[in-house]
PDB file of N, CA and C in Angstrom:
ATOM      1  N   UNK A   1      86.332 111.122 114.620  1.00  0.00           N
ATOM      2  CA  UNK A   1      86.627 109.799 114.100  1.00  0.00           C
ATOM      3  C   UNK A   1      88.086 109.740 113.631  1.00  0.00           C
ATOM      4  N   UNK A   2      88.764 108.653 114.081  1.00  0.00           N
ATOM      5  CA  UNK A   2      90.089 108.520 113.769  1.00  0.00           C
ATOM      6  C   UNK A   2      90.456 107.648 112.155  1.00  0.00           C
ATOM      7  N   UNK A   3      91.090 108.554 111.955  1.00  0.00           N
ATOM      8  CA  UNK A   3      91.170 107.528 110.163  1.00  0.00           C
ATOM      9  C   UNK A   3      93.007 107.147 110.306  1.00  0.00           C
ATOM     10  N   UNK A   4      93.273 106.732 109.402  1.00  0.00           N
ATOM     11  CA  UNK A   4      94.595 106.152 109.011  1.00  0.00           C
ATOM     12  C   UNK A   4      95.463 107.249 109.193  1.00  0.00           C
ATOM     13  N   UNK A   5      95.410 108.491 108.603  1.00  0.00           N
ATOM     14  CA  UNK A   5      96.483 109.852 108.991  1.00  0.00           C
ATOM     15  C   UNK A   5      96.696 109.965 110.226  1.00  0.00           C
ATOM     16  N   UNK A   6      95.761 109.404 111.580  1.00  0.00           N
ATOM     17  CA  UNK A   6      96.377 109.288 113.006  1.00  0.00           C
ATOM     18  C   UNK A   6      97.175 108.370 112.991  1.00  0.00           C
ATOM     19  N   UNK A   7      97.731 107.283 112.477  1.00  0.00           N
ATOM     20  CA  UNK A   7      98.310 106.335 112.576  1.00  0.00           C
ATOM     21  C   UNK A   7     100.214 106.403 112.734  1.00  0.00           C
ATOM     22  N   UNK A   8     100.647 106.424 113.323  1.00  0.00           N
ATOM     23  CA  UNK A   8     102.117 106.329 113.531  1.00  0.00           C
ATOM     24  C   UNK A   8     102.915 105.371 112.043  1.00  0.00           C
ATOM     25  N   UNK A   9     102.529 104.826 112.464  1.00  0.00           N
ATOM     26  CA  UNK A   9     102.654 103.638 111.228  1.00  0.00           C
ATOM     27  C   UNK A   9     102.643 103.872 109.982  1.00  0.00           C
ATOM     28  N   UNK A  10     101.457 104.750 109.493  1.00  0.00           N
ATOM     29  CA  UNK A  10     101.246 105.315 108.216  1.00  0.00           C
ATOM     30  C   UNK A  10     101.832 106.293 107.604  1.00  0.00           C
ATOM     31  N   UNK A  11     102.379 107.337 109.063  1.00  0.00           N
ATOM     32  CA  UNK A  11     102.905 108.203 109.021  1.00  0.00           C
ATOM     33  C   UNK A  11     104.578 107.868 108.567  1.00  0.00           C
ATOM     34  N   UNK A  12     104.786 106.914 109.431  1.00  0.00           N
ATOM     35  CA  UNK A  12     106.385 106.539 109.086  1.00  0.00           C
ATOM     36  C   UNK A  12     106.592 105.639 107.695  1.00  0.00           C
ATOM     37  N   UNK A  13     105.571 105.312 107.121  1.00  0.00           N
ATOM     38  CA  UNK A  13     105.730 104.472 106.021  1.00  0.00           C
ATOM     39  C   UNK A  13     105.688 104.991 104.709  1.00  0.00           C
ATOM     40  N   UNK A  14     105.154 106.489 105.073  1.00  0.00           N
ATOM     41  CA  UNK A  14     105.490 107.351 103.997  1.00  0.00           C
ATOM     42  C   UNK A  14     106.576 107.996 104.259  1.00  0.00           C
ATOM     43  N   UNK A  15     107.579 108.666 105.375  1.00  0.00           N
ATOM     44  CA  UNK A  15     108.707 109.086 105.370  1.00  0.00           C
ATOM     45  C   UNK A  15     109.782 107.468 104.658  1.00  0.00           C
ATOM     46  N   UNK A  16     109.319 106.444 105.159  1.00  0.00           N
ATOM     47  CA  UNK A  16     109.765 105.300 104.579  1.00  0.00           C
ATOM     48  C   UNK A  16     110.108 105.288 102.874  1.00  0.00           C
ATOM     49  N   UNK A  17     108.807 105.441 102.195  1.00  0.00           N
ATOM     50  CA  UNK A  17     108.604 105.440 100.888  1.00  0.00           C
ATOM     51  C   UNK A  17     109.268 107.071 100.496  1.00  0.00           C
ATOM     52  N   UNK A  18     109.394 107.768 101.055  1.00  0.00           N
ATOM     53  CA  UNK A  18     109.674 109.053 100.288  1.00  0.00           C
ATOM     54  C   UNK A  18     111.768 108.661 100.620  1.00  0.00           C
ATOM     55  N   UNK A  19     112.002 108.033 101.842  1.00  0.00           N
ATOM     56  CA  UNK A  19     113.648 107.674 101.740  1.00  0.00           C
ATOM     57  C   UNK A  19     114.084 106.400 100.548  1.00  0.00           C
ATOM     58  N   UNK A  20     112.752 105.465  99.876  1.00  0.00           N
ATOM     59  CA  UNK A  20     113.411 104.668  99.052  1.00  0.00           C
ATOM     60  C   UNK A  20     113.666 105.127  98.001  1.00  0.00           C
ATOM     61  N   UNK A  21     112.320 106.167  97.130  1.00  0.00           N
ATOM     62  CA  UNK A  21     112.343 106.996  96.285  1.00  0.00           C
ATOM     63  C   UNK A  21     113.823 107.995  95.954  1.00  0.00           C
ATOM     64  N   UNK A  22     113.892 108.655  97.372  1.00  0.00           N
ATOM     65  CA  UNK A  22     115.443 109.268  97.025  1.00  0.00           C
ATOM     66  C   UNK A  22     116.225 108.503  96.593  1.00  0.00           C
ATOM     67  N   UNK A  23     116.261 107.276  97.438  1.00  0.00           N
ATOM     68  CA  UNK A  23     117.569 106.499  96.875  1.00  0.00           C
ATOM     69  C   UNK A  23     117.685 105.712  96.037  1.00  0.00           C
ATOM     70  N   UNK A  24     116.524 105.721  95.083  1.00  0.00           N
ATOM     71  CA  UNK A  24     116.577 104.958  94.055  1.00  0.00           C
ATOM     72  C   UNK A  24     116.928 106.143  92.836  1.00  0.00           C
ATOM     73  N   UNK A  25     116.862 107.544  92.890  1.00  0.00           N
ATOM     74  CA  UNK A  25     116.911 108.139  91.805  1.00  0.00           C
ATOM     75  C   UNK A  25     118.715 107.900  91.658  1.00  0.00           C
ATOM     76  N   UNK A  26     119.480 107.440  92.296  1.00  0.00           N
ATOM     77  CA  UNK A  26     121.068 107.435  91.942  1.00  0.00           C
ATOM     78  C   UNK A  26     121.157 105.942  91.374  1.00  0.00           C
ATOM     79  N   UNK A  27     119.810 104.860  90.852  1.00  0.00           N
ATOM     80  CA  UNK A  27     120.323 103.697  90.786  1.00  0.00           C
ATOM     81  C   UNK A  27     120.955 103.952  88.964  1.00  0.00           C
ATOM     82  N   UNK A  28     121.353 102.953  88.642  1.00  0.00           N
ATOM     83  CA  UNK A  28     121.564 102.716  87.240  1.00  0.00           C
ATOM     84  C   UNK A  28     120.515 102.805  86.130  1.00  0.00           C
ATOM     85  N   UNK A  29     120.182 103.614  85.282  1.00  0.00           N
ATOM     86  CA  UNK A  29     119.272 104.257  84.518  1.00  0.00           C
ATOM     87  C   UNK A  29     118.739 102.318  84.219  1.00  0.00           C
ATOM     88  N   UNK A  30     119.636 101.684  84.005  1.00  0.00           N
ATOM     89  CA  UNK A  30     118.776 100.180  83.119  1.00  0.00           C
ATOM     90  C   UNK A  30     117.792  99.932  84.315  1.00  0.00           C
ATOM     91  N   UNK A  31     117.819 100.145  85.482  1.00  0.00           N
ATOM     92  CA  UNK A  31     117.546  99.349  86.337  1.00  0.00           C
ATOM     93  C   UNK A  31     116.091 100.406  86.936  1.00  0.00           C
ATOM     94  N   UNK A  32     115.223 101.086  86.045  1.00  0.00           N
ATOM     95  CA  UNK A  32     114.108 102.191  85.870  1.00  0.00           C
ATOM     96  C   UNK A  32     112.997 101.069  85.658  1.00  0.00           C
ATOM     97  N   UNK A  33     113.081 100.093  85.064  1.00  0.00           N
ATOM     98  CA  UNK A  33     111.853  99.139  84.614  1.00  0.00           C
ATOM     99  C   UNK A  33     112.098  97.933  86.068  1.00  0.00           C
ATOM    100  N   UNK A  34     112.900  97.943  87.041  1.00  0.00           N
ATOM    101  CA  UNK A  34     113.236  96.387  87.187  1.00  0.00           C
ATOM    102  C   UNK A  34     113.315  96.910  88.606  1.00  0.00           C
ATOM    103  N   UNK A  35     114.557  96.437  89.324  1.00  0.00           N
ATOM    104  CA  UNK A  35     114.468  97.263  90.682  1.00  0.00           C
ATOM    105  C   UNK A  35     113.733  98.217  91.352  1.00  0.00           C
ATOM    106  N   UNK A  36     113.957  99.328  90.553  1.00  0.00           N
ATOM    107  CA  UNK A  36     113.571 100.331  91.110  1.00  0.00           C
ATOM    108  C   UNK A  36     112.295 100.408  90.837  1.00  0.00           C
ATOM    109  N   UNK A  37     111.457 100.167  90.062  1.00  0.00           N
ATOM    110  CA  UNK A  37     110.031  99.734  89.869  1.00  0.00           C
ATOM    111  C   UNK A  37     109.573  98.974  90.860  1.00  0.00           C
ATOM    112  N   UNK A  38     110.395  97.764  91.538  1.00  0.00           N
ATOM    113  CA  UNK A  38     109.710  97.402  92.447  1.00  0.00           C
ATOM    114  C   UNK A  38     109.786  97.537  93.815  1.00  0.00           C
ATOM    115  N   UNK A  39     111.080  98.480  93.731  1.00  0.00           N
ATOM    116  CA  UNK A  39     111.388  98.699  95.158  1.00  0.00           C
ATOM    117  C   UNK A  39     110.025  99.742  95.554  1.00  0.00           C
ATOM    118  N   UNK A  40     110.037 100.569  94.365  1.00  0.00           N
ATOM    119  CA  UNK A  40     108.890 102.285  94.867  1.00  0.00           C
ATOM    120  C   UNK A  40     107.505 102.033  94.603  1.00  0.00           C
ATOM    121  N   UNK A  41     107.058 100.475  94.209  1.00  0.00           N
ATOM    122  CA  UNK A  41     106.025 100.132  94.342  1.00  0.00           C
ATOM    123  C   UNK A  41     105.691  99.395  95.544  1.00  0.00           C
ATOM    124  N   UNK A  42     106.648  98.442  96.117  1.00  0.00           N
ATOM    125  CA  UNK A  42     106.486  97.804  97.024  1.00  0.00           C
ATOM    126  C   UNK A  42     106.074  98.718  98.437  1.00  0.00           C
ATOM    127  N   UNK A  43     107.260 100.172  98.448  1.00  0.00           N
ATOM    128  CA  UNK A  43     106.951 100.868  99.546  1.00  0.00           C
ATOM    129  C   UNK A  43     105.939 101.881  99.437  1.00  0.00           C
ATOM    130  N   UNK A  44     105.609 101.905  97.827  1.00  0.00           N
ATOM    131  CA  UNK A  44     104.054 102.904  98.149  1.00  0.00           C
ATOM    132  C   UNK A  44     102.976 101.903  98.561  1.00  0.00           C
ATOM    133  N   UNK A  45     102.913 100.552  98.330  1.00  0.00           N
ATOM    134  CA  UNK A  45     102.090  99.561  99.133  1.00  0.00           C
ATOM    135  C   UNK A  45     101.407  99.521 100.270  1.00  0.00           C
ATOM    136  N   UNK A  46     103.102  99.548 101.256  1.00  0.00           N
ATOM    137  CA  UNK A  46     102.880  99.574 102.486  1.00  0.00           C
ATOM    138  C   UNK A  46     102.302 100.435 102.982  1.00  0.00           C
ATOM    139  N   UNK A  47     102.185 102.028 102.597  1.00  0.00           N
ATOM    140  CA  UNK A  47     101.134 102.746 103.127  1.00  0.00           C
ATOM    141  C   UNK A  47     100.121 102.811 102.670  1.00  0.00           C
ATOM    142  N   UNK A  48      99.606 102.229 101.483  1.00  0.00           N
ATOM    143  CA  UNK A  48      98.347 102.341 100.709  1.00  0.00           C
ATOM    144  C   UNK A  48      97.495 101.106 101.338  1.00  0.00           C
ATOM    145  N   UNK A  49      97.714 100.320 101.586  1.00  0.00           N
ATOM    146  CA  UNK A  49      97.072  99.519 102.105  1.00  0.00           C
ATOM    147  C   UNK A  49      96.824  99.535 103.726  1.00  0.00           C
ATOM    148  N   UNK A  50      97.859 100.404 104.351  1.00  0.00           N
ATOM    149  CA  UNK A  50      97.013 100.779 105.935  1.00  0.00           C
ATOM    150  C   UNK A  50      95.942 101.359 105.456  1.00  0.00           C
ATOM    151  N   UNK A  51      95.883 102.494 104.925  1.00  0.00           N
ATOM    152  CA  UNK A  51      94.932 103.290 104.417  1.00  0.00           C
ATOM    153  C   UNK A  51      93.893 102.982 104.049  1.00  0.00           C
ATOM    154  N   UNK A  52      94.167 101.989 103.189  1.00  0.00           N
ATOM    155  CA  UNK A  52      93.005 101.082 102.470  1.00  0.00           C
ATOM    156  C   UNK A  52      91.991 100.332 103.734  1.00  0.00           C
ATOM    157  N   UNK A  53      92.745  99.820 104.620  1.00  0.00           N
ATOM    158  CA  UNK A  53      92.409  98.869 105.581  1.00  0.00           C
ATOM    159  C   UNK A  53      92.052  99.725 106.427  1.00  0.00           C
ATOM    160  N   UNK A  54      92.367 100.680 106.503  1.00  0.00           N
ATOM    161  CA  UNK A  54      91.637 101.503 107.844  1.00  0.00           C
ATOM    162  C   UNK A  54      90.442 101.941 107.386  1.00  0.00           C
ATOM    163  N   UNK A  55      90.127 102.559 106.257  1.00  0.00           N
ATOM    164  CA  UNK A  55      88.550 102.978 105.640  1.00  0.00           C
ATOM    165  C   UNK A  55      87.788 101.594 105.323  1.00  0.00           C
ATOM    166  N   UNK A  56      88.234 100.353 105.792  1.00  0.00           N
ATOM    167  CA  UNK A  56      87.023  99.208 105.244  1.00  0.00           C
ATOM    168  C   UNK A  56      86.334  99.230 106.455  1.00  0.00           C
ATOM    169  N   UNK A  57      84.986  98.617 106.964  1.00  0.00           N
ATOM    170  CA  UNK A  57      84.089  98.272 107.465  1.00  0.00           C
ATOM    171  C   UNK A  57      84.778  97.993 108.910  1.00  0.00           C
ATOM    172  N   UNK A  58      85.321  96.837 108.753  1.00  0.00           N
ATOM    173  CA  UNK A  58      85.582  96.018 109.929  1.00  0.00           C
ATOM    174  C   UNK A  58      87.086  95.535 110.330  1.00  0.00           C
ATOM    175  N   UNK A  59      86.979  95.487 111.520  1.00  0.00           N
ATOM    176  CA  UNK A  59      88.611  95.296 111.752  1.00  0.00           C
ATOM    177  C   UNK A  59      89.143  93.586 111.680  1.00  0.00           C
ATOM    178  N   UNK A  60      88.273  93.244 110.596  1.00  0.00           N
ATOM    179  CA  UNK A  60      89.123  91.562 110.056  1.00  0.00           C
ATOM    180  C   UNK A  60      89.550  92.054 108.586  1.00  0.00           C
ATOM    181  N   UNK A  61      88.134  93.445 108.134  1.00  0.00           N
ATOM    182  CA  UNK A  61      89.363  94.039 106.565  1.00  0.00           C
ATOM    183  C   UNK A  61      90.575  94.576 106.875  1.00  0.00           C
ATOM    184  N   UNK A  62      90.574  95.198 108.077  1.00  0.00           N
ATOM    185  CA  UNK A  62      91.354  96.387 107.934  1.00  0.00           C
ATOM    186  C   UNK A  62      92.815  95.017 108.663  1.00  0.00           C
ATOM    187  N   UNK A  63      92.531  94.049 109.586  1.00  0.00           N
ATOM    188  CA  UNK A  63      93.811  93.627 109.970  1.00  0.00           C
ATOM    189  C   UNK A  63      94.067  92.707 107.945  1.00  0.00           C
ATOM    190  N   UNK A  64      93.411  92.009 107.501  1.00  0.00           N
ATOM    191  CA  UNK A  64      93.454  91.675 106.121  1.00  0.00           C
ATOM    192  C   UNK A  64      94.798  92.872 105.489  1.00  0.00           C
ATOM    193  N   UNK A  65      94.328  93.718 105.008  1.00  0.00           N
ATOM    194  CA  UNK A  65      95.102  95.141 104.996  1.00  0.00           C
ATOM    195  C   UNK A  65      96.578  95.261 105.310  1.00  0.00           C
ATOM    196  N   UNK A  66      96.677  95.198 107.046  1.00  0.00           N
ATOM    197  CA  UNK A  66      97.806  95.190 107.610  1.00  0.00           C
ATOM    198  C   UNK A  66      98.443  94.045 106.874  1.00  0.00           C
ATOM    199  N   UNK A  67      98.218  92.977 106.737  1.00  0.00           N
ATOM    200  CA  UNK A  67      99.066  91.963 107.011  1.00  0.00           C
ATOM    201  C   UNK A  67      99.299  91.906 105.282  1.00  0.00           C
ATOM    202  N   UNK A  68      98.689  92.245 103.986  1.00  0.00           N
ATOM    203  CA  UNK A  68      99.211  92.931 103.004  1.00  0.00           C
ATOM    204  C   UNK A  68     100.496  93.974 102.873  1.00  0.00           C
ATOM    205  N   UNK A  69     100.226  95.024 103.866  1.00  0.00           N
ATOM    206  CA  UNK A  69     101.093  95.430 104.144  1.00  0.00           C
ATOM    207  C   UNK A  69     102.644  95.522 104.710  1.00  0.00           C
ATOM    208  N   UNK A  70     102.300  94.484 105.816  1.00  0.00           N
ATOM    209  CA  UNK A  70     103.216  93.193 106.048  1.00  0.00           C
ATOM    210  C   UNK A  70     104.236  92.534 104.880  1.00  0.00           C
ATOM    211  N   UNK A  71     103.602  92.069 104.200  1.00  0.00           N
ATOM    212  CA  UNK A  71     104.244  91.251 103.042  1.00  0.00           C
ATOM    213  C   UNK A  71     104.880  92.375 102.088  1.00  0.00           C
ATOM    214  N   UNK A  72     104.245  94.045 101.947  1.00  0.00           N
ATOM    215  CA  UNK A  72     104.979  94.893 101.401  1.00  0.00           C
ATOM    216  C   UNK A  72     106.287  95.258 101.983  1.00  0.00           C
ATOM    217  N   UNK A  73     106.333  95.295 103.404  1.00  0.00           N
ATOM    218  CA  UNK A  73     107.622  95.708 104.014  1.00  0.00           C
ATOM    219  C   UNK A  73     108.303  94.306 103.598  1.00  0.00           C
ATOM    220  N   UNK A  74     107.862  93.366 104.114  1.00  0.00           N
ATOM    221  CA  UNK A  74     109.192  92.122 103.646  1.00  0.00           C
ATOM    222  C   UNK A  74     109.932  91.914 102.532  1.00  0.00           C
ATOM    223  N   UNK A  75     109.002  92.527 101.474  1.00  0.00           N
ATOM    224  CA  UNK A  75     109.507  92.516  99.942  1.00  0.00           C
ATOM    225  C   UNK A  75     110.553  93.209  99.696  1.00  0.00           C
ATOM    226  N   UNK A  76     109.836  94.637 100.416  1.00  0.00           N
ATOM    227  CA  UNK A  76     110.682  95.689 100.196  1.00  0.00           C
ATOM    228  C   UNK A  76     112.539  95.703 100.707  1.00  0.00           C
ATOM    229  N   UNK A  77     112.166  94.801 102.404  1.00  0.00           N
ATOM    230  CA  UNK A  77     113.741  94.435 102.960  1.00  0.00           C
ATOM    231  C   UNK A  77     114.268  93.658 102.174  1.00  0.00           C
ATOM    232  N   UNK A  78     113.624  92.953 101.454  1.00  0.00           N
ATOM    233  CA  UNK A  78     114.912  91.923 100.244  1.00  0.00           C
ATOM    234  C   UNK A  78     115.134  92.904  98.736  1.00  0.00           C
ATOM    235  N   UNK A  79     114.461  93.594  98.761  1.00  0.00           N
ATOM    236  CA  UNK A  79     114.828  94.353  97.602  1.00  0.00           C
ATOM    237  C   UNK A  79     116.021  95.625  97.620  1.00  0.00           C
ATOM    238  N   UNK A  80     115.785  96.147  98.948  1.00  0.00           N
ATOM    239  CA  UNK A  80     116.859  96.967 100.186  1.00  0.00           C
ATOM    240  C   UNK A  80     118.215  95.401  99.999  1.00  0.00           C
ATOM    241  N   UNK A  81     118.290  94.548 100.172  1.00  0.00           N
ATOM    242  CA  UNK A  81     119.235  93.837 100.996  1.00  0.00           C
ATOM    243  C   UNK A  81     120.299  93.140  99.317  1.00  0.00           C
ATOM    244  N   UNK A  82     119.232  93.125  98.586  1.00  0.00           N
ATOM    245  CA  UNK A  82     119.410  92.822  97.207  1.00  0.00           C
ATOM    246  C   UNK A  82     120.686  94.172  96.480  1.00  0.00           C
ATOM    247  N   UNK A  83     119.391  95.243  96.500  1.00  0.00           N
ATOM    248  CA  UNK A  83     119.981  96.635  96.025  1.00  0.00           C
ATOM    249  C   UNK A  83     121.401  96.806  96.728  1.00  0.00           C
ATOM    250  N   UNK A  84     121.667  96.517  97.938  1.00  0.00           N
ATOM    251  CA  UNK A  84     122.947  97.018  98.279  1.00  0.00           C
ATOM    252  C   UNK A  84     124.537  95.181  97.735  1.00  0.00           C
ATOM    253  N   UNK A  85     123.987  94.327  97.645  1.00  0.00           N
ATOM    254  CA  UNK A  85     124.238  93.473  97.425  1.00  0.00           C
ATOM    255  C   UNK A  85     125.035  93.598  95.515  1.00  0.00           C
ATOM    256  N   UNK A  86     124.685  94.656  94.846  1.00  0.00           N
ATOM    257  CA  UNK A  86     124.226  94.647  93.890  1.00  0.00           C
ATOM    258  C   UNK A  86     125.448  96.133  93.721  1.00  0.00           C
ATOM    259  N   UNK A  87     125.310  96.690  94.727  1.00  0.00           N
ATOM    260  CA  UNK A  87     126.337  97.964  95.260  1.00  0.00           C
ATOM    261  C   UNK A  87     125.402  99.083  94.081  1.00  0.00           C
ATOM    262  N   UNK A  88     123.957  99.052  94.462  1.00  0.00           N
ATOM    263  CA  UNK A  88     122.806 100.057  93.670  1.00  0.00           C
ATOM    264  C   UNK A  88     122.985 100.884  95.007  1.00  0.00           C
ATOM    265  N   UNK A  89     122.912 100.771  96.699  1.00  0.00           N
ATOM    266  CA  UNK A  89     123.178 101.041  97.430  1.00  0.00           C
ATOM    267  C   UNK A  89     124.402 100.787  98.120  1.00  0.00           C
ATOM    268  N   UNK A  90     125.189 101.982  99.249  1.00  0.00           N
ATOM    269  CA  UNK A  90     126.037 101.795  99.411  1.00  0.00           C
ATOM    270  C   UNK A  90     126.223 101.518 100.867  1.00  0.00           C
ATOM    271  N   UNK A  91     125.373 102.524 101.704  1.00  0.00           N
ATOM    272  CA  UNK A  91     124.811 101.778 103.066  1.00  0.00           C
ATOM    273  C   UNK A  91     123.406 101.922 102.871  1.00  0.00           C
ATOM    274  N   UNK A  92     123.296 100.914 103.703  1.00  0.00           N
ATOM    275  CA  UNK A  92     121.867 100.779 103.784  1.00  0.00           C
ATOM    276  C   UNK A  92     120.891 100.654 104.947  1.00  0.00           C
ATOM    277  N   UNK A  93     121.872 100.859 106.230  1.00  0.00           N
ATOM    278  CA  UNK A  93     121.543 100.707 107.406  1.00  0.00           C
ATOM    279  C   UNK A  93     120.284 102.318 107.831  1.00  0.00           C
ATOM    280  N   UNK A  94     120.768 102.914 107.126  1.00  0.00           N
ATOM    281  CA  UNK A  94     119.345 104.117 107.412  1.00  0.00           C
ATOM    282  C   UNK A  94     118.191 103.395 106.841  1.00  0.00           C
ATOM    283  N   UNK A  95     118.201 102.908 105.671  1.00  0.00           N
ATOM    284  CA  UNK A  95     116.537 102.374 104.819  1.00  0.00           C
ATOM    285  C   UNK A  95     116.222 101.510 106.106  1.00  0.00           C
ATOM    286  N   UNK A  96     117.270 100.761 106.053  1.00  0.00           N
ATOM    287  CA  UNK A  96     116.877  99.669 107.116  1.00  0.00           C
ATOM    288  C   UNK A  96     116.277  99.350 108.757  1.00  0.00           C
ATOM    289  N   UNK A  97     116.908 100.479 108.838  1.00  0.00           N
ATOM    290  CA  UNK A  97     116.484 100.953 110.074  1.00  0.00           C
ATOM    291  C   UNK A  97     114.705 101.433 110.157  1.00  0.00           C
ATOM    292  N   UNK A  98     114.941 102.395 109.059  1.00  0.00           N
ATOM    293  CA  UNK A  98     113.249 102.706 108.984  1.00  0.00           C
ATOM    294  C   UNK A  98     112.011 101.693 108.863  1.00  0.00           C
ATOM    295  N   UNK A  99     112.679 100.775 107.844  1.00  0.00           N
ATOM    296  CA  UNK A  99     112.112  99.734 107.642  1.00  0.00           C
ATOM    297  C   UNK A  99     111.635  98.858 109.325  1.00  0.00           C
ATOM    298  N   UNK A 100     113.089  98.446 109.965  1.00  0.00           N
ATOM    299  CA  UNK A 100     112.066  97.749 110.835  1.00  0.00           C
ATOM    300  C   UNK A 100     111.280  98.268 111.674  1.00  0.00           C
ATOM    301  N   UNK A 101     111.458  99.594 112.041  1.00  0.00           N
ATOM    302  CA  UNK A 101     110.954 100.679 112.603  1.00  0.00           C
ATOM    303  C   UNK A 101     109.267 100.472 111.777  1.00  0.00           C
ATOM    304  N   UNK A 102     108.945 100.563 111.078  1.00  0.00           N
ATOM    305  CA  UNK A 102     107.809 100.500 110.346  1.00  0.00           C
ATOM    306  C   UNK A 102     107.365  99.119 110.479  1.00  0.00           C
ATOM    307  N   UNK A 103     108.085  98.223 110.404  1.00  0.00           N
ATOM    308  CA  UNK A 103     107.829  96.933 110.969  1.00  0.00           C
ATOM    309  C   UNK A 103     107.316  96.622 112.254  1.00  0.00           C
ATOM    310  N   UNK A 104     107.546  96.885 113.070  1.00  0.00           N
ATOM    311  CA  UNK A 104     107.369  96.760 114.470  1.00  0.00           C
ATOM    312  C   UNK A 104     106.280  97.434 114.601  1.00  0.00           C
ATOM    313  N   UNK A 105     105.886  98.260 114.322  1.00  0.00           N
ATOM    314  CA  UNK A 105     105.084  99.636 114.624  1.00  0.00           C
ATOM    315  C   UNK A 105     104.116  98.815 113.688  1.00  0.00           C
ATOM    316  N   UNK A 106     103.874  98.515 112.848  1.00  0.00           N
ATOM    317  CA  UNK A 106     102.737  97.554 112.088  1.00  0.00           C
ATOM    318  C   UNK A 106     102.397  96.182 112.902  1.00  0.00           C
ATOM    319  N   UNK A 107     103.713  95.433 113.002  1.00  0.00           N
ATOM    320  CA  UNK A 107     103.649  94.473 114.259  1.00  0.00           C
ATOM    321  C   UNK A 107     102.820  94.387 115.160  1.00  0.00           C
ATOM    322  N   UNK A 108     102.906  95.723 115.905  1.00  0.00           N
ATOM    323  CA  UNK A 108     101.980  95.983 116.747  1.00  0.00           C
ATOM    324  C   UNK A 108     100.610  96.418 116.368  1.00  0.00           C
ATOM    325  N   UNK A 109     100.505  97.227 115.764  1.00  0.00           N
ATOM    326  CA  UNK A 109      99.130  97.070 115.083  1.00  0.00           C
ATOM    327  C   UNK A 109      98.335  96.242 114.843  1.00  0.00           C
ATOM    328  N   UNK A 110      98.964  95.227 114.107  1.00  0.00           N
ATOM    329  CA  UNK A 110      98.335  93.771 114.157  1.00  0.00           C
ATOM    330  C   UNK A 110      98.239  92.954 115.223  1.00  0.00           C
ATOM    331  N   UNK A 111      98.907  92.848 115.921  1.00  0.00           N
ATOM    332  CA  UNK A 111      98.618  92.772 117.267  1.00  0.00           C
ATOM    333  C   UNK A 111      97.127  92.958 118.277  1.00  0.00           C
ATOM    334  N   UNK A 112      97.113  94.918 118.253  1.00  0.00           N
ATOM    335  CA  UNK A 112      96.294  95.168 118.584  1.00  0.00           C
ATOM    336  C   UNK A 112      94.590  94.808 117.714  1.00  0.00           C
ATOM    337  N   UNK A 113      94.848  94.749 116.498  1.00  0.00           N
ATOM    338  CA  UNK A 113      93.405  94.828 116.250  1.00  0.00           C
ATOM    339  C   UNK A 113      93.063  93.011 116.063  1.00  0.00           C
ATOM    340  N   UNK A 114      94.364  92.180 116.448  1.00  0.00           N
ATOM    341  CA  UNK A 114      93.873  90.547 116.777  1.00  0.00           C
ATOM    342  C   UNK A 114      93.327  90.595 118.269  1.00  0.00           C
ATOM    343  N   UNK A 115      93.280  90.941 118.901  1.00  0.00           N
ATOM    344  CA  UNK A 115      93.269  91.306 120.109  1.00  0.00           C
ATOM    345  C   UNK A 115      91.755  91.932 119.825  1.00  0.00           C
ATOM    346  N   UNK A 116      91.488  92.634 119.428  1.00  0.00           N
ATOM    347  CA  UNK A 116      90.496  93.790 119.343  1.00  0.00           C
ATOM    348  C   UNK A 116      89.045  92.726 119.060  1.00  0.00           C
ATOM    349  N   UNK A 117      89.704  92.232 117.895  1.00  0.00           N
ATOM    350  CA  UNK A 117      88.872  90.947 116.995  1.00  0.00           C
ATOM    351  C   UNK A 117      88.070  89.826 118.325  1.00  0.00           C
ATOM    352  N   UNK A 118      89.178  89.330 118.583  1.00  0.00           N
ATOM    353  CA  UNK A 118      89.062  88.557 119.904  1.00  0.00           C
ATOM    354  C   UNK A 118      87.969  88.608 121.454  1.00  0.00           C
ATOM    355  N   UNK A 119      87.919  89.911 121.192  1.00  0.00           N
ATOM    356  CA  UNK A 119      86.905  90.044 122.692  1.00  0.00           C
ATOM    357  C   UNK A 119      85.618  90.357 121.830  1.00  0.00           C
ATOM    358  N   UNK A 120      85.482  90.582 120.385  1.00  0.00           N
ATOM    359  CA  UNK A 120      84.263  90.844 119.921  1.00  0.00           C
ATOM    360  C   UNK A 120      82.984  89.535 120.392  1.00  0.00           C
TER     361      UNK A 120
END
């Protein structure tokens, strides 16, 4: 049985969350309650909720799930786009990159299990 740890997606969304984490430990100590609180919540999201969505019942929880997850990566790119805006970051084209990389790769996911839904 395939669970969420097969997932490409899940997999990259924690190398994701473990690159925001680094780069938030150089932000500005004030910015421990505010930013950076929501940047390393937003991207532990995005993989907690594939996860979440892959162990529910049915694939209308689990796309439910994705598309939570969804809204975690989007948060997270304005909080990325913010942070460097802000010069908390200095490039940002690696986060970013991962990011849509994780995007797409969820994209498709959702994709597939609308699809999946569909011929039921």
């Amino acid at each position: 049985m395939k669970t969420h740890h097969d997932l490409d997606v899940w997999k990259d969304s924690l190398d994701l969350c473990e690159s925001i984490y680094l780069e938030t430990e150089n932000f500005p100590k004030k910015e421990n309650n505010g930013l950076v609180s929501q940047m390393r919540r937003a991207a532990v999201s995005v993989s907690s909720n594939i996860a979440e969505g892959a162990a529910r019942s049915s694939d209308k929880d689990f796309l439910r799930f994705l598309h939570y997850s969804m809204g975690s990566v989007s948060e997270l790119e304005t909080h990325i786009i913010l942070a460097t805006r802000m010069k908390f970051v200095q490039d940002n084209q690696l986060l970013l990159t991962e990011l849509y990389s994780v995007k797409k790769l969820l994209s498709g996911l959702i994709n597939y299990i609308k699809r999946r839904i569909e011929k039921k």
